[in-house]
Protein backbone atom coordinates (compact mmCIF):
# COMPACT_ATOMS: atom_id res chain seq x y z
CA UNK A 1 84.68 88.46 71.27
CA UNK A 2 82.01 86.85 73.99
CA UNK A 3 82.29 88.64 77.64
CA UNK A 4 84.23 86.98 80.08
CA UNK A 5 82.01 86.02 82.94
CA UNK A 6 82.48 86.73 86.45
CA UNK A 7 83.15 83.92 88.99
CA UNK A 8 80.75 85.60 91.71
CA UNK A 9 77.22 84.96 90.58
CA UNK A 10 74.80 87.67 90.84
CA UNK A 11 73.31 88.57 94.32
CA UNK A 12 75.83 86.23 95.81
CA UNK A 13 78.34 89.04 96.17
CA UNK A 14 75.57 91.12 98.27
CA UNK A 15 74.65 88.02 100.73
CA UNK A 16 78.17 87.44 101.65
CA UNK A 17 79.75 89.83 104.03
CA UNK A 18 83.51 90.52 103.77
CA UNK A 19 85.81 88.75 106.09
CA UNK A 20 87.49 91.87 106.37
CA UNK A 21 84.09 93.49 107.97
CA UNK A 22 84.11 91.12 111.17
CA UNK A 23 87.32 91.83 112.04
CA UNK A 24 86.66 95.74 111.87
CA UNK A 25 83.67 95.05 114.23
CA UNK A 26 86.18 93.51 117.00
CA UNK A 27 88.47 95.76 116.70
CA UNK A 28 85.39 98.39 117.24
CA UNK A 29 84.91 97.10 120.77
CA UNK A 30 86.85 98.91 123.30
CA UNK A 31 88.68 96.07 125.48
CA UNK A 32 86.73 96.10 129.47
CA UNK A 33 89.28 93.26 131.11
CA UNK A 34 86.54 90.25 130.10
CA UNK A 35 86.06 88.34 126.95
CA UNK A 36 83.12 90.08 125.04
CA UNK A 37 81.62 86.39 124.36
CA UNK A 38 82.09 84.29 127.54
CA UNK A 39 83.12 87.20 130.21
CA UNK A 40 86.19 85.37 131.11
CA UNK A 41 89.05 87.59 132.54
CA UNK A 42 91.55 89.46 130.45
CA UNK A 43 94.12 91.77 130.43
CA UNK A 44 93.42 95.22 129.49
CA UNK A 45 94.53 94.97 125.64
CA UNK A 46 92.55 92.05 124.56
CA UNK A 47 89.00 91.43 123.23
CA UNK A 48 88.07 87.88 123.35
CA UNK A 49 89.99 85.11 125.46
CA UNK A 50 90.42 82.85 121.77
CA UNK A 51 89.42 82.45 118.34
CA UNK A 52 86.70 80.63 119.00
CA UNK A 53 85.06 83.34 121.10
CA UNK A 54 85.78 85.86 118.17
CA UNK A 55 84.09 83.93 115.92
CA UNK A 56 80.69 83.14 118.07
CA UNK A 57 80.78 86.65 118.73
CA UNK A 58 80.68 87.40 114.95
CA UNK A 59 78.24 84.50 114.56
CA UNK A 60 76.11 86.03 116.52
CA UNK A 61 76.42 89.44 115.78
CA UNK A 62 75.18 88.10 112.12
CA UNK A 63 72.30 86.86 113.21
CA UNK A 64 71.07 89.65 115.93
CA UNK A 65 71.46 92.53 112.87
């Protein structure tokens, strides 16, 4: 019987951050009434004003480590 071979190549696994991570991060911040991207006003629950600001934020976040 041959092993059965993963579909995750080796070293691919390690590059590749879980989606799962990013959204730990946010959730990390404390909310402060302004989107954490763009500073636009918010209530007192929320982190970023929209998904798009979430995901710059993580975009960035990536790329400043």
């Amino acid at each position: 019987m041959e092993p059965i071979q993963e579909s995750v190549p080796d070293g691919a696994a390690a590059t590749t951050p879980p989606a799962s991570s990013a959204v730990r991060t946010r959730q990390a911040l404390p909310p402060k009434g302004s989107c954490w991207y763009c500073e636009r006003p918010l209530d007192s629950v929320r982190r970023f004003c929209g998904k798009e600001c979430a995901d710059a934020f993580d975009e960035e976040k990536e790329f400043t480590r």
